[in-house]
Protein backbone atom coordinates (compact mmCIF):
# COMPACT_ATOMS: atom_id res chain seq x y z
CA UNK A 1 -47.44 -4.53 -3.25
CA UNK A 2 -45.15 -7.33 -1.38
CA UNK A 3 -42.31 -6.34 0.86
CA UNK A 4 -39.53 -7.80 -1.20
CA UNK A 5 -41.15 -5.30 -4.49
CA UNK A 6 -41.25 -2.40 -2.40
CA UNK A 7 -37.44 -2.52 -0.90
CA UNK A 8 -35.38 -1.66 -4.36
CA UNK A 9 -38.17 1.32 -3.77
CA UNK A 10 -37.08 2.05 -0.20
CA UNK A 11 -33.26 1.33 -0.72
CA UNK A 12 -33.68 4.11 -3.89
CA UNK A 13 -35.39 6.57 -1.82
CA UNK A 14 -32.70 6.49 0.61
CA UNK A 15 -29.45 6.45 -1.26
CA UNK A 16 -31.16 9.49 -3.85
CA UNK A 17 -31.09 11.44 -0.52
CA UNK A 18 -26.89 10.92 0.56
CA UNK A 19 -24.65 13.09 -0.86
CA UNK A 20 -23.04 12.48 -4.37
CA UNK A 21 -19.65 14.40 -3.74
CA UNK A 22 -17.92 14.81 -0.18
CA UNK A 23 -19.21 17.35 1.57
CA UNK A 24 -19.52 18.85 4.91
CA UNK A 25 -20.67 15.70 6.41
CA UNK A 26 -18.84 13.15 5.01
CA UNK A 27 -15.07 15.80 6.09
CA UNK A 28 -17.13 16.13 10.25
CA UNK A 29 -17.59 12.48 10.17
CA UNK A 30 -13.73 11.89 9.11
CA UNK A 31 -12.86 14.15 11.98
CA UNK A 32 -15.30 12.85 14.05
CA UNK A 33 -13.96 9.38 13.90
CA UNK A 34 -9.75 10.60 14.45
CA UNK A 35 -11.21 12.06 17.76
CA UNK A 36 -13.32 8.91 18.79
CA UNK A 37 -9.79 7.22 18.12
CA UNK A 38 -7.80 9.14 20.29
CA UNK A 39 -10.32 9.07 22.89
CA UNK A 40 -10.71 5.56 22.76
CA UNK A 41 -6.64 5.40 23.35
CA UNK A 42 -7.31 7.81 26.34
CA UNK A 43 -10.17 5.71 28.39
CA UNK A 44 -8.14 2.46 27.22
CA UNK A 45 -5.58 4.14 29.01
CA UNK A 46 -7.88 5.17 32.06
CA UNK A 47 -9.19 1.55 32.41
CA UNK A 48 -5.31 0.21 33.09
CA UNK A 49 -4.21 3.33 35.30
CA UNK A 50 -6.92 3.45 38.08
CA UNK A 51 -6.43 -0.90 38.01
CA UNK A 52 -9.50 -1.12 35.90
CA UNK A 53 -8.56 -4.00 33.87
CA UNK A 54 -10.73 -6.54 35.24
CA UNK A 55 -13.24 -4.41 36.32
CA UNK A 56 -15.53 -6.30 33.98
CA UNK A 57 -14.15 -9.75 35.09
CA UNK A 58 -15.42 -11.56 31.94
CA UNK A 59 -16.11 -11.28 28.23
CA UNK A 60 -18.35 -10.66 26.33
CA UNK A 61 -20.59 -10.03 29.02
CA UNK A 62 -19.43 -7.78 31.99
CA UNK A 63 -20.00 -10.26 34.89
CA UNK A 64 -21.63 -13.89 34.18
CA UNK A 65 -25.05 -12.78 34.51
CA UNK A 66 -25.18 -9.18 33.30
CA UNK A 67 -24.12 -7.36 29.75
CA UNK A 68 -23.50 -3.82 31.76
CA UNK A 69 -21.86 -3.25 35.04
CA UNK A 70 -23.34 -4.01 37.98
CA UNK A 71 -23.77 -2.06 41.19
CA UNK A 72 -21.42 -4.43 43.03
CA UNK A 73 -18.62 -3.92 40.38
CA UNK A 74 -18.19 -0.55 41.50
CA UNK A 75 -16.15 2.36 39.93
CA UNK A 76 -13.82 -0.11 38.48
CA UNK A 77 -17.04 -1.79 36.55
CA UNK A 78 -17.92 1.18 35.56
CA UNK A 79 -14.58 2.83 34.10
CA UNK A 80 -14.23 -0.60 31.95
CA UNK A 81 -17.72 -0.87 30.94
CA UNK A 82 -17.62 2.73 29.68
CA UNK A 83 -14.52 2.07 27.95
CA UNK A 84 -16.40 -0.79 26.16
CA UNK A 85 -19.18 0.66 24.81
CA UNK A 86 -17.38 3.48 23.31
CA UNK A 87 -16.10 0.97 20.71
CA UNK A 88 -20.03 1.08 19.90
CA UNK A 89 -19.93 4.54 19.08
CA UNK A 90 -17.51 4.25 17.46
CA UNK A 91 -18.74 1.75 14.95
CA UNK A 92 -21.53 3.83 14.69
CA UNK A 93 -19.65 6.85 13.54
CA UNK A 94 -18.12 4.06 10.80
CA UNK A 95 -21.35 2.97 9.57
CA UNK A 96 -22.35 6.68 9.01
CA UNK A 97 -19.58 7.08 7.21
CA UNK A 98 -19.65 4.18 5.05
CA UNK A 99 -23.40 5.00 4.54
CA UNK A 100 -23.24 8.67 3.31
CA UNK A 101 -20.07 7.56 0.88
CA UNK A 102 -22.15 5.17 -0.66
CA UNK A 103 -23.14 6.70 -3.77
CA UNK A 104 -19.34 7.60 -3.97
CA UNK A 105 -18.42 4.09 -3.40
CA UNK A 106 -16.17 3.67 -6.61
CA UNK A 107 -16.04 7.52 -7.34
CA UNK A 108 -13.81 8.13 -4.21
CA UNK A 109 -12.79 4.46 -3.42
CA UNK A 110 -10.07 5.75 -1.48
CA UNK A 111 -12.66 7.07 1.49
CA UNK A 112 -14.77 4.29 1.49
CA UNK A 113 -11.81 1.42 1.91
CA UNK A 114 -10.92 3.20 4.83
CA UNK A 115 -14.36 3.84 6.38
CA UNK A 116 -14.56 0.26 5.78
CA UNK A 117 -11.12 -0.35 7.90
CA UNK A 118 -12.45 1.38 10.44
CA UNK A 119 -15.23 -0.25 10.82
CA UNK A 120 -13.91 -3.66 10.41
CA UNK A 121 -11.47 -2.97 13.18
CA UNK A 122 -14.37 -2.57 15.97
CA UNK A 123 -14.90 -6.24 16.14
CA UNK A 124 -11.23 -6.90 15.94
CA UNK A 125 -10.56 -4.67 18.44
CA UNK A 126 -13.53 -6.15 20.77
CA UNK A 127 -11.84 -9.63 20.68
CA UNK A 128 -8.04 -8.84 21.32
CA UNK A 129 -9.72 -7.06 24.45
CA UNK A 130 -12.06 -10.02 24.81
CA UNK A 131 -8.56 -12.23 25.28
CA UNK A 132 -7.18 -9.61 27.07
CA UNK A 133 -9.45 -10.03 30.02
CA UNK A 134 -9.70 -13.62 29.77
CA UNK A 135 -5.81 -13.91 29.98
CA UNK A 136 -6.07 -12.00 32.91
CA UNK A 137 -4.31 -8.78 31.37
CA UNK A 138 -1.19 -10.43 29.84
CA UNK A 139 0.75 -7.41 28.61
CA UNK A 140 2.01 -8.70 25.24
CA UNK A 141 -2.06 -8.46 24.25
CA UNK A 142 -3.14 -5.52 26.29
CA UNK A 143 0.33 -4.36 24.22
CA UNK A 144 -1.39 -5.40 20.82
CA UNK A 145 -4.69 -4.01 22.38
CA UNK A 146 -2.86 -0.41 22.33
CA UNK A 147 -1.01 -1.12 18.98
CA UNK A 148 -4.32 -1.68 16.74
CA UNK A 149 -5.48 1.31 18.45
CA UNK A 150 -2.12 3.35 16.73
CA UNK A 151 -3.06 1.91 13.72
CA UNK A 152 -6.23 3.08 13.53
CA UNK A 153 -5.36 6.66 14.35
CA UNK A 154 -2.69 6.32 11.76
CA UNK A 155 -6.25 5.19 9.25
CA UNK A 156 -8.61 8.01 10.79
CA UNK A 157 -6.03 10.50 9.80
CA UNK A 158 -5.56 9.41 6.22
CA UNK A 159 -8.98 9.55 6.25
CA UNK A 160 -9.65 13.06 7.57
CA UNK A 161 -6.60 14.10 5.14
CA UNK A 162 -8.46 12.47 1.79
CA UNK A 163 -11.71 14.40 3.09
CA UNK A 164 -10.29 17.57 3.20
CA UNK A 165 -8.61 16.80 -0.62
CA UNK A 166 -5.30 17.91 0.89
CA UNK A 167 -3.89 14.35 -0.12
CA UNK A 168 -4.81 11.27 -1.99
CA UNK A 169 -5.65 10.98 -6.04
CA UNK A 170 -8.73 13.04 -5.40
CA UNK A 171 -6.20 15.46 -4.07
CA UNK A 172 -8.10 19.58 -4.31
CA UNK A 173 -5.75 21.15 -2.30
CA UNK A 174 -3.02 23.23 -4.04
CA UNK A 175 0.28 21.60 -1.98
CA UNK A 176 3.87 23.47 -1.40
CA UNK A 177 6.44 22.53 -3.46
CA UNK A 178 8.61 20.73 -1.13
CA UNK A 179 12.84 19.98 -0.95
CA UNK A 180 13.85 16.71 -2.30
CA UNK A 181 14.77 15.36 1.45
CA UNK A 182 11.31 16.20 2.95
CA UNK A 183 9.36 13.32 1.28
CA UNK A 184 11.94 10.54 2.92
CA UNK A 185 12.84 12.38 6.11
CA UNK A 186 9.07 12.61 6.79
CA UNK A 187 8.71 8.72 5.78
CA UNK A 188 11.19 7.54 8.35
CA UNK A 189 9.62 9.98 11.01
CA UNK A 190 6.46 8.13 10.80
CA UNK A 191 7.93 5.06 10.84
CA UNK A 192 10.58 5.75 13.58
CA UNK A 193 7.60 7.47 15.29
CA UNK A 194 6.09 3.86 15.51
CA UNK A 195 9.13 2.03 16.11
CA UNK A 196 8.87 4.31 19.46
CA UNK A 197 5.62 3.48 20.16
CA UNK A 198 6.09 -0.17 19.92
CA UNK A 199 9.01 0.11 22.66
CA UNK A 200 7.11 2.57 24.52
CA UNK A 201 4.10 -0.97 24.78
CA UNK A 202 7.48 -3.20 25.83
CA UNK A 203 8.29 -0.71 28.84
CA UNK A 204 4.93 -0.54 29.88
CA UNK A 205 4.11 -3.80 30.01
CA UNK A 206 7.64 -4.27 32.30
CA UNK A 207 6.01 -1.36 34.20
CA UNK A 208 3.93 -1.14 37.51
CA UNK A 209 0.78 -0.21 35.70
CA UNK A 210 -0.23 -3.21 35.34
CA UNK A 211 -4.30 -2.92 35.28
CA UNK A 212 -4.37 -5.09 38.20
CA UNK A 213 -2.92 -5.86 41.37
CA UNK A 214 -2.83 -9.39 40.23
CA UNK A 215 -1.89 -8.73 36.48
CA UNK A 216 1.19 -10.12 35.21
CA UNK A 217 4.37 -8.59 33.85
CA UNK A 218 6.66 -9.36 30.79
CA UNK A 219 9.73 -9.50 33.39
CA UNK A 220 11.79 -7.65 31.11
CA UNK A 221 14.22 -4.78 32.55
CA UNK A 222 12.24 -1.44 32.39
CA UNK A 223 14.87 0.91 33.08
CA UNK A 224 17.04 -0.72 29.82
CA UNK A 225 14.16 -0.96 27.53
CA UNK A 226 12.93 3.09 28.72
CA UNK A 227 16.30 4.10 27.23
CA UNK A 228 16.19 1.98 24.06
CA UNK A 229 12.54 3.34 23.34
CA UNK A 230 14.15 6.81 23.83
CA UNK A 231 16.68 6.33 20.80
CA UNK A 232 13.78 5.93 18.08
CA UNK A 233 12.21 9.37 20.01
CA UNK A 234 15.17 11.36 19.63
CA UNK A 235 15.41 10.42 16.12
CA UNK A 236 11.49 11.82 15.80
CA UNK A 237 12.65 14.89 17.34
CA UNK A 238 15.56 15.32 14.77
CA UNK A 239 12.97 14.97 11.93
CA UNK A 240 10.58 17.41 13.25
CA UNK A 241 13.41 19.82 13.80
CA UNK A 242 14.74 19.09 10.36
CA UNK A 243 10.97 19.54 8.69
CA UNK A 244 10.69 23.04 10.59
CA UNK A 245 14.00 24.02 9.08
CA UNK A 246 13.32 23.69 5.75
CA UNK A 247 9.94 25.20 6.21
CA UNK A 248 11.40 28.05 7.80
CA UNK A 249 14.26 28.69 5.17
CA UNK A 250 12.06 28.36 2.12
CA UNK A 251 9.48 29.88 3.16
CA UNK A 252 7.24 27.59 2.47
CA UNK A 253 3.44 27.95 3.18
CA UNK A 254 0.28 25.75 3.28
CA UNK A 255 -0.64 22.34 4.98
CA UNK A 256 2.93 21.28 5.38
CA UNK A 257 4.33 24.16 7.19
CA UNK A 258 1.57 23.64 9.82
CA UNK A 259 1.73 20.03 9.69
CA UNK A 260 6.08 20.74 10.76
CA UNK A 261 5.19 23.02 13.50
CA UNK A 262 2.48 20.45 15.22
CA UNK A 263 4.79 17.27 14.68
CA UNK A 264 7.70 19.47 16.44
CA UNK A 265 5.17 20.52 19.44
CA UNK A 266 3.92 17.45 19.66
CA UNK A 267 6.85 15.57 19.91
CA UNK A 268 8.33 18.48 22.29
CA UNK A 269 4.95 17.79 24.65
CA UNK A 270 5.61 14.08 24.44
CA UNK A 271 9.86 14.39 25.36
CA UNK A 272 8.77 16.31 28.24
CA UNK A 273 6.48 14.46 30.00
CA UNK A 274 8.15 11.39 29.34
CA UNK A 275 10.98 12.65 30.98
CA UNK A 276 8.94 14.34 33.94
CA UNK A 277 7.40 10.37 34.28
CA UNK A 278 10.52 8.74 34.32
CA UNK A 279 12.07 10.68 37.12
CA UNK A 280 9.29 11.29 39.13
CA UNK A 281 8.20 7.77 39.74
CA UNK A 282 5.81 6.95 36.56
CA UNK A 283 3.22 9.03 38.56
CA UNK A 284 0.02 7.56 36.82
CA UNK A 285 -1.90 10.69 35.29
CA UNK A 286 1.66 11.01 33.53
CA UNK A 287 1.53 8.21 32.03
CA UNK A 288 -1.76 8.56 30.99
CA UNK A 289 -1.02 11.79 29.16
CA UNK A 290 2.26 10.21 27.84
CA UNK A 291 -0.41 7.58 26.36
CA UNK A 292 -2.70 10.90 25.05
CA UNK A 293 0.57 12.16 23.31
CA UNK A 294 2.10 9.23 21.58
CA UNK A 295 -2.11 9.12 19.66
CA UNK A 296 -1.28 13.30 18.56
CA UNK A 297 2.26 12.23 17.62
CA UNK A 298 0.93 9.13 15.49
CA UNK A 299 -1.29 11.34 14.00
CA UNK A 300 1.09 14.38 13.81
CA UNK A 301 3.87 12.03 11.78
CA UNK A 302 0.94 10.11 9.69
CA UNK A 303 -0.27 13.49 8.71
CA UNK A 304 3.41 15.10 7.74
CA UNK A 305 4.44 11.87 5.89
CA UNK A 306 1.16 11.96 3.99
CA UNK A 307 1.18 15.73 3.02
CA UNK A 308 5.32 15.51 2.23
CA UNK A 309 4.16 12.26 -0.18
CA UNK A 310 1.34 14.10 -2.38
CA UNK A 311 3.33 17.60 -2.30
CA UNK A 312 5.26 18.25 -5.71
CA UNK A 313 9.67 18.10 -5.48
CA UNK A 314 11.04 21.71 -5.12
């Protein structure tokens, strides 16, 4: 029997074996890959903090004649190679998803569109930092380095949340009946919760860390643009307050009510050590956990917007 005869064979054998509705897997894989993403926003974050940025001078190799880090690059090398091949594991945690939702492909369409997104974003992702080393670290792209980052915690949680059935069309979970003014206050949350993080990428990139001695700055006023980015934060911390409220006074059980709680504690962990950071001289491990926080409160928001969306109108 010829190759080409005996692959429909193969290909049958294998895709008879993965799972035909979402199971245990498919919902450790979704959390699996929301972790990876946060992670990946952590060690991003590492690589700029300890002046890592060029650590790995070049792209896509690490130095002009090697693929890893070399003993010569140092810690540095290492810290930025590391941070690179994460994105590999990443992808790898994508293809495993994509491959175990394959026989549910059009069944739950909804999963496998963004399994694809994720993966589809690894190579994206590996050439925005590709120009971001060979620009030398210019902040508006390690900026849009960090931003595609948000967005793909913002994905991974949708994900993990159509997994679990609490949301989507596929939706299994019984959901809350919710006040009218949850479903919008919860949509302007999220988006004001990005709006923040998009300022939060402007005041960094006007801030010392840099990622290099020799890195360049976007010469904008820090001090003015670290009080605009607080307006959009306040206005997060309003909404969480507000969710909690009406969770509290109705009484209201189930996904939402601890989806309120996190986004308020979340957003609470985020005000404080931003404002620890700003008055104690942006101490780096600060802003590295200020980094680790806006991820939680991307995916705290994503997670309250999407539950407040699918949940029926007290």
């Amino acid at each position: 029997m010829s190759t080409a005869s005996r692959t429909p064979r193969i290909v049958s054998g294998i895709t008879s074996r993965l799972p035909v509705s979402v199971d245990k897997t498919v919902r450790r894989l979704a959390v699996l890959s929301l972790i990876g993403q946060i992670v990946l926003v952590v060690t991003g974050g590492a690589v700029r903090l300890t002046a890592s940025g060029l650590g790995c001078p070049t792209w896509p190799r690490c130095t002009e004649g090697s693929l890893a880090t070399t003993p010569e690059m140092g810690i540095h090398g290492i810290i930025e190679f590391g941070n690179r091949l994460l994105t590999f594991a990443l992808a790898a945690v994508a293809v495993m998803m994509l491959v175990y939702l394959w026989n549910l492909r059009k069944e739950r369409r909804d999963l496998f569109l963004l399994a694809l997104g994720l993966l589809a974003s690894i190579p994206a992702q590996a050439v925005i930092g590709g120009i971001t080393v060979l620009t030398q670290l210019n902040p508006w792209v390690v900026g849009l380095h960090f931003l595609v980052s948000m967005a793909l915690v913002v994905l991974a949680t949708l994900l993990v949340n159509r997994a679990y059935g609490r949301t989507g069309k596929a939706r299994t979970v019984q959901l809350a009946a919710l006040p009218g003014a949850a479903r919008p206050v919860m949509t302007a949350v999220a988006l004001l919760s990005a709006v923040a993080v998009c300022l939060g990428v402007v005041v960094t990139g006007a801030g010392p860390h840099a990622g290099d001695a020799n890195a360049p700055r976007n010469d904008l006023d820090w001090d003015l643009f670290a009080h605009i980015h607080a307006v959009p934060a306040y206005l997060v911390a309003a909404g969480a307050l507000f969710a909690v409220f009406l969770v509290v006074r109705g009484r209201i059980q189930g996904p939402f009510r601890s989806a309120a709680f996190m986004l308020l504690g979340v957003t609470v962990l985020q005000a404080v050590i931003g404002f620890t950071q700003y008055y104690n001289g942006i101490p780096a491990l600060l802003v590295g956990a200020h980094m680790l926080a806006a991820a939680l409160l991307m995916s705290a928001a994503t997670n309250a917007a999407d539950l407040a969306r699918y949940s029926p109108v007290d």
